[in-house]
C-alpha atoms as a PDB file:
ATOM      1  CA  UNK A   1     144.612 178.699 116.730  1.00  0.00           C
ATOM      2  CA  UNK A   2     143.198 178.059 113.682  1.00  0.00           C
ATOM      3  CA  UNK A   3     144.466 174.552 113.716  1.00  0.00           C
ATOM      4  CA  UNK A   4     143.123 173.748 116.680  1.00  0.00           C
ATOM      5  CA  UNK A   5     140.024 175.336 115.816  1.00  0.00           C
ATOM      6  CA  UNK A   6     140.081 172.871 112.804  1.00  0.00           C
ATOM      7  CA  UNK A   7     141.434 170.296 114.146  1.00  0.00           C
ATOM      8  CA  UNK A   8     138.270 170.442 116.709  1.00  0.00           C
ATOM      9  CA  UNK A   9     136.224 171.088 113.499  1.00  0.00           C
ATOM     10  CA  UNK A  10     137.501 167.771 112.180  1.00  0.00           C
ATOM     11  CA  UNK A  11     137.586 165.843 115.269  1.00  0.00           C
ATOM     12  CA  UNK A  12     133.546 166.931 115.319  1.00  0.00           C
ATOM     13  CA  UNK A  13     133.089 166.036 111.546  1.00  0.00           C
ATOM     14  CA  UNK A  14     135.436 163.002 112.138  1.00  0.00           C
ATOM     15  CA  UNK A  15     132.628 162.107 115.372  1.00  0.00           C
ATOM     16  CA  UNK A  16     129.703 163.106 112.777  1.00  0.00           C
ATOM     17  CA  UNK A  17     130.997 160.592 110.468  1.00  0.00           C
ATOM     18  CA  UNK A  18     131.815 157.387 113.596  1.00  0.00           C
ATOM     19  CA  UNK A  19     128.120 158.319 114.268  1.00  0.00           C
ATOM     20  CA  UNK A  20     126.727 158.473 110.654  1.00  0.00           C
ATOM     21  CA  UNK A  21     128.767 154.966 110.421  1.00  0.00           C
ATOM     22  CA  UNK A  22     126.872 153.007 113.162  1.00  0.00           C
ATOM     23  CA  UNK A  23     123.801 154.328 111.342  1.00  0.00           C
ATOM     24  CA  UNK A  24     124.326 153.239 108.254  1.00  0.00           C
ATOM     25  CA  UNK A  25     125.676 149.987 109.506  1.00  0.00           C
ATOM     26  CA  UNK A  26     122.462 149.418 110.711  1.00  0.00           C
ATOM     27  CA  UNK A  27     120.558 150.609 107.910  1.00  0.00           C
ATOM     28  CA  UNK A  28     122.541 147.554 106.179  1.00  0.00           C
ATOM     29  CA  UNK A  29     122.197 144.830 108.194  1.00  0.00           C
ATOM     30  CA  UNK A  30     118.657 145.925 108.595  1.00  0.00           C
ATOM     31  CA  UNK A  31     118.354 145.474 104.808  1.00  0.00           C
ATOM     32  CA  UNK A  32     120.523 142.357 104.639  1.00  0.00           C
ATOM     33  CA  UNK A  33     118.055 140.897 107.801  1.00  0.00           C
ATOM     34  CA  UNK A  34     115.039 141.860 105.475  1.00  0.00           C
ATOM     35  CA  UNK A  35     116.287 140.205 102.494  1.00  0.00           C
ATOM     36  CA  UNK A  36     117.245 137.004 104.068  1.00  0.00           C
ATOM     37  CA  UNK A  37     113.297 137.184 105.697  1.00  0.00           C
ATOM     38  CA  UNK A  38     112.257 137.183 102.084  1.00  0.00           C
ATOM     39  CA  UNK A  39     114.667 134.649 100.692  1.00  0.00           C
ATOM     40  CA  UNK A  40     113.153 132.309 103.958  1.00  0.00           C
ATOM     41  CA  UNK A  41     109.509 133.427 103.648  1.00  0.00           C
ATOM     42  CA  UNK A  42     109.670 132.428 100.000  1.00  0.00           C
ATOM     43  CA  UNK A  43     111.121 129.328 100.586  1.00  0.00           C
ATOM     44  CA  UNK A  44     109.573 128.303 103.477  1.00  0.00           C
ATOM     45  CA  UNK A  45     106.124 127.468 102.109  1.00  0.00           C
ATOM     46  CA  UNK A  46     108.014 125.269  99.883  1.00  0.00           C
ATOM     47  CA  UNK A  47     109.733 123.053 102.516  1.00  0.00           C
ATOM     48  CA  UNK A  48     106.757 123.117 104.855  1.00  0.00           C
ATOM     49  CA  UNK A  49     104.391 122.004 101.803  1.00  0.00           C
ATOM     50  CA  UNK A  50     106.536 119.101 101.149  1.00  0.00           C
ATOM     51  CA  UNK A  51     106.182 118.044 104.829  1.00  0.00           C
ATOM     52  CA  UNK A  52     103.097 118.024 105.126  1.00  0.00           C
ATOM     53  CA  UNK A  53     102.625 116.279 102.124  1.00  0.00           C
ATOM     54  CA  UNK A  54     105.198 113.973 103.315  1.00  0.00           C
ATOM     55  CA  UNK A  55     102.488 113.862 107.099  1.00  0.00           C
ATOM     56  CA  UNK A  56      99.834 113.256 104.315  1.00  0.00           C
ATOM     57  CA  UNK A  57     101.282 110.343 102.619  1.00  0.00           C
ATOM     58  CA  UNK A  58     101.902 109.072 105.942  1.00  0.00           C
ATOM     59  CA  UNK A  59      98.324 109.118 106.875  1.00  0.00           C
ATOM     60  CA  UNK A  60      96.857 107.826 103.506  1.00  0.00           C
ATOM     61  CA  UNK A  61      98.939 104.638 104.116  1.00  0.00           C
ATOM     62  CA  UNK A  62      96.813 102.995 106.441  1.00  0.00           C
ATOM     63  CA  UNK A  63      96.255  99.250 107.237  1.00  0.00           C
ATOM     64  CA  UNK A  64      92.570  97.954 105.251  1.00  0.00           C
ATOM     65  CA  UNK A  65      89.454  96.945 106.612  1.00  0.00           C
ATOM     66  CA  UNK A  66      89.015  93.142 106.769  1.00  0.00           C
ATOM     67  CA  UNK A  67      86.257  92.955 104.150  1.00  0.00           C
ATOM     68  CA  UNK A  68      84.514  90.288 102.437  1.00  0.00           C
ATOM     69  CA  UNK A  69      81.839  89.973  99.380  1.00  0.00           C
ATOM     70  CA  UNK A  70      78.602  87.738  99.594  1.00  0.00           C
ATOM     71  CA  UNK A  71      76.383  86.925  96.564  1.00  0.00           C
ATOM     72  CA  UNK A  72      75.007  83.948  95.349  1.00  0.00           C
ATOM     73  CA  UNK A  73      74.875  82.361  92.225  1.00  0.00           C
ATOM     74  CA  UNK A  74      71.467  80.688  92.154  1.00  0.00           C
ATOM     75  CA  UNK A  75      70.672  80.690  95.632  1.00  0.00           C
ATOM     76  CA  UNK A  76      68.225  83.383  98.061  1.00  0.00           C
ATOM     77  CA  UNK A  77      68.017  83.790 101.762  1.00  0.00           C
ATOM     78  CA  UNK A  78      69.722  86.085 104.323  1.00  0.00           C
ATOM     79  CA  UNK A  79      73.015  85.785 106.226  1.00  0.00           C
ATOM     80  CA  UNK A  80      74.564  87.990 109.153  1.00  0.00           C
ATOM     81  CA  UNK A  81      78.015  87.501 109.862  1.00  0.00           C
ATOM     82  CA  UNK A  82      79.656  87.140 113.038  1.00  0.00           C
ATOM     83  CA  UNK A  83      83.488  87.881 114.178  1.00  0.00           C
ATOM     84  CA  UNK A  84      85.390  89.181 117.446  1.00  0.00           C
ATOM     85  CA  UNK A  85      82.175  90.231 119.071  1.00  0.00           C
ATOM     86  CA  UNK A  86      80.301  92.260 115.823  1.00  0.00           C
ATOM     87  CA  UNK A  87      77.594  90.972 114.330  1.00  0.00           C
ATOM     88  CA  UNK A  88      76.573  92.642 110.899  1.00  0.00           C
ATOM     89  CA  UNK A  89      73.183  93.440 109.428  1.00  0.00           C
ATOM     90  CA  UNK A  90      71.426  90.796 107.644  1.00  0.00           C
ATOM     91  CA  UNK A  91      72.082  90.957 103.858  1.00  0.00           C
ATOM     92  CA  UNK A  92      69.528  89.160 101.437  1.00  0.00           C
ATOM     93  CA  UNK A  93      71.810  87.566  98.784  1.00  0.00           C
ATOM     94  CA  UNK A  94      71.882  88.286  95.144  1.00  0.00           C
ATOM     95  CA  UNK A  95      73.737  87.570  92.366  1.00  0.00           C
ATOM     96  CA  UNK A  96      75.423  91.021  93.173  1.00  0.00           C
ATOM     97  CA  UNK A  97      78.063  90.535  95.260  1.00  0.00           C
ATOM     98  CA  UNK A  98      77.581  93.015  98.745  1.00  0.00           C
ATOM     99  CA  UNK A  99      80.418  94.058 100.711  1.00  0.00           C
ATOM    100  CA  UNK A 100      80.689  92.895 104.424  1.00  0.00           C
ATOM    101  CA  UNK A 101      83.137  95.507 106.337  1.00  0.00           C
ATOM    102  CA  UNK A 102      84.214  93.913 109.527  1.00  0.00           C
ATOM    103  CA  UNK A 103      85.159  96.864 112.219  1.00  0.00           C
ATOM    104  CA  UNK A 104      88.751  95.713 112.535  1.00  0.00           C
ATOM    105  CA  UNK A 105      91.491  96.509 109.886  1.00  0.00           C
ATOM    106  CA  UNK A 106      93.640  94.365 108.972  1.00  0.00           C
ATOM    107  CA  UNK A 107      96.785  92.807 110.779  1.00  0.00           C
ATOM    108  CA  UNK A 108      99.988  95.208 110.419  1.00  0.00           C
ATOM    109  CA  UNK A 109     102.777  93.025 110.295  1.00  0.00           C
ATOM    110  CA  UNK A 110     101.876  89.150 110.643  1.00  0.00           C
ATOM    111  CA  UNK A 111      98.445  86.911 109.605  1.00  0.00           C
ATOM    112  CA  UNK A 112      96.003  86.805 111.944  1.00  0.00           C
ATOM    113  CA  UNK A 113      93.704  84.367 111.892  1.00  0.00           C
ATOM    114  CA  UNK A 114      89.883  84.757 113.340  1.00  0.00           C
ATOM    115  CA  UNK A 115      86.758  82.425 113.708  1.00  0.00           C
ATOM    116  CA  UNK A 116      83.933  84.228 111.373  1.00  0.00           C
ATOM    117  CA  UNK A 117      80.400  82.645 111.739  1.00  0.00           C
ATOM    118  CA  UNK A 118      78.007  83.310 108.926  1.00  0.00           C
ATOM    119  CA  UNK A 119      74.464  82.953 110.484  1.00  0.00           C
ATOM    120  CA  UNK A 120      71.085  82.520 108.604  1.00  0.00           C
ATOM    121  CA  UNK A 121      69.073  80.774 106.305  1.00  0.00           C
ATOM    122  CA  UNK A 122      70.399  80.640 102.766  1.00  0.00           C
ATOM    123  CA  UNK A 123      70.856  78.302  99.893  1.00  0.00           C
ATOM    124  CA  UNK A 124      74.357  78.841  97.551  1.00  0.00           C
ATOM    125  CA  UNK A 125      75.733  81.234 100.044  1.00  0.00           C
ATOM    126  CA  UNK A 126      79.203  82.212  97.696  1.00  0.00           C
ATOM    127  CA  UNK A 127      81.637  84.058 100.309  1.00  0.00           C
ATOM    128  CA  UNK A 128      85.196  85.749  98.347  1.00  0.00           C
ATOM    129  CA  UNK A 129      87.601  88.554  99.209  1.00  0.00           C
ATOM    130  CA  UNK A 130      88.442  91.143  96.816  1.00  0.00           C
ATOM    131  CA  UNK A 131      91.817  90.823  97.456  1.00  0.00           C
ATOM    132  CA  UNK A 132      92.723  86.733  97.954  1.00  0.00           C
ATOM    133  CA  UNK A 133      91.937  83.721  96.341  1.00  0.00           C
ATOM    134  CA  UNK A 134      88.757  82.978  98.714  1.00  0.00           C
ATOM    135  CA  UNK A 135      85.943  81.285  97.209  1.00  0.00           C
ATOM    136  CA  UNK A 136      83.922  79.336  99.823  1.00  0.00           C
ATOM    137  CA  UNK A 137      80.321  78.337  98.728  1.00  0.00           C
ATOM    138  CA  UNK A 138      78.023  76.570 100.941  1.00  0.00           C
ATOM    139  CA  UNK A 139      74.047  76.099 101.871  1.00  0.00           C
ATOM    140  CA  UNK A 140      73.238  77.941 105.521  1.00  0.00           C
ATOM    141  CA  UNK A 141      70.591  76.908 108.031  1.00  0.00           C
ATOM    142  CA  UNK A 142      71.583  78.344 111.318  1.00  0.00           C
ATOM    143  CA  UNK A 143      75.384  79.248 111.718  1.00  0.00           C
ATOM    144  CA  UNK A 144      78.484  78.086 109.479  1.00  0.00           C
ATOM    145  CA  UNK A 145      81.743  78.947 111.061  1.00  0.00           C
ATOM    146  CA  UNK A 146      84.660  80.065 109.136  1.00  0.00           C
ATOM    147  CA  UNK A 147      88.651  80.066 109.806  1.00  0.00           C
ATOM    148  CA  UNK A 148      89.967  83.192 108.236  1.00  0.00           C
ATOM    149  CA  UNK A 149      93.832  83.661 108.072  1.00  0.00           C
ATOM    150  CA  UNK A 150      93.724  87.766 107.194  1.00  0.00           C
ATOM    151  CA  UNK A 151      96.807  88.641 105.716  1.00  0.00           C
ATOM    152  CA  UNK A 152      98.499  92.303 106.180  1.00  0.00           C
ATOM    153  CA  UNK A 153      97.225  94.752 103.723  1.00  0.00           C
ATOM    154  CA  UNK A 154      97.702  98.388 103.582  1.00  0.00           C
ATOM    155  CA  UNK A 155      95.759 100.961 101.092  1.00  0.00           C
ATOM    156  CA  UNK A 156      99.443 102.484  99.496  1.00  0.00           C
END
């Protein structure tokens, strides 16, 4: 009797131990879950950092304004200028060139070209780009119409 007795005994410590078992198998791959949480977590900023940089570059490359400079060299007078339905303030000319920002950017893939009209009363009216070879310089009494050929331009 005794070895049934202890053969129940072990059967119950042999149960004890299957149930122990699950436990601690859980216990484990509860630890292994949370370390592979902190390996991601850690990481994670990382990766999502460097895309959204990567969204940021993306959005910092954008196409330019169509922009031109005015000045004169020994001229005065004031022009407005006049493109795809915007007119601009007047600007009294000086020897400092002034920027003219046009609403539009600039094409994306192919030149574009548009009919500006520079309207006013000026003498030595000196139109340029900042980033072509323009150099157009000209006396104004009423309106002086321009073909402009923008070419594509983007700020990266």
């Amino acid at each position: 009797m005794q070895d049934s007795a202890g053969s129940t005994q072990g059967h119950h410590q042999a149960q004890g131990q299957r149930k122990l078992s699950p436990a601690i198998a859980g216990i484990g791959a509860a630890m292994i879950a949370a370390a592979v949480t902190v390996v991601v977590m850690t990481s994670s900023p990382t990766n999502v950092s460097t895309g959204d940089q990567s969204v940021s570059n993306v959005k910092q490359c954008t196409l330019m304004q169509r922009r031109l400079l005015v000045s004169t060299d020994h001229g005065s007078g004031t022009v407005r200028f006049r493109a795809s339905g915007w007119l601009s303030p007047p600007f009294t000319i000086t020897k400092e060139p002034q920027v003219i920002v046009f609403p539009l950017p600039r094409p994306d893939e192919a030149p574009l070209t548009e009919m500006v009209s520079v309207e006013g009363s000026a003498t030595d009216v000196v139109v340029t780009s900042e980033v072509t070879d323009l150099h157009l310089e000209f006396d104004l009494s009423g309106a002086h119409n321009i073909s402009l050929t923008w070419a594509p331009r983007k700020t990266c």
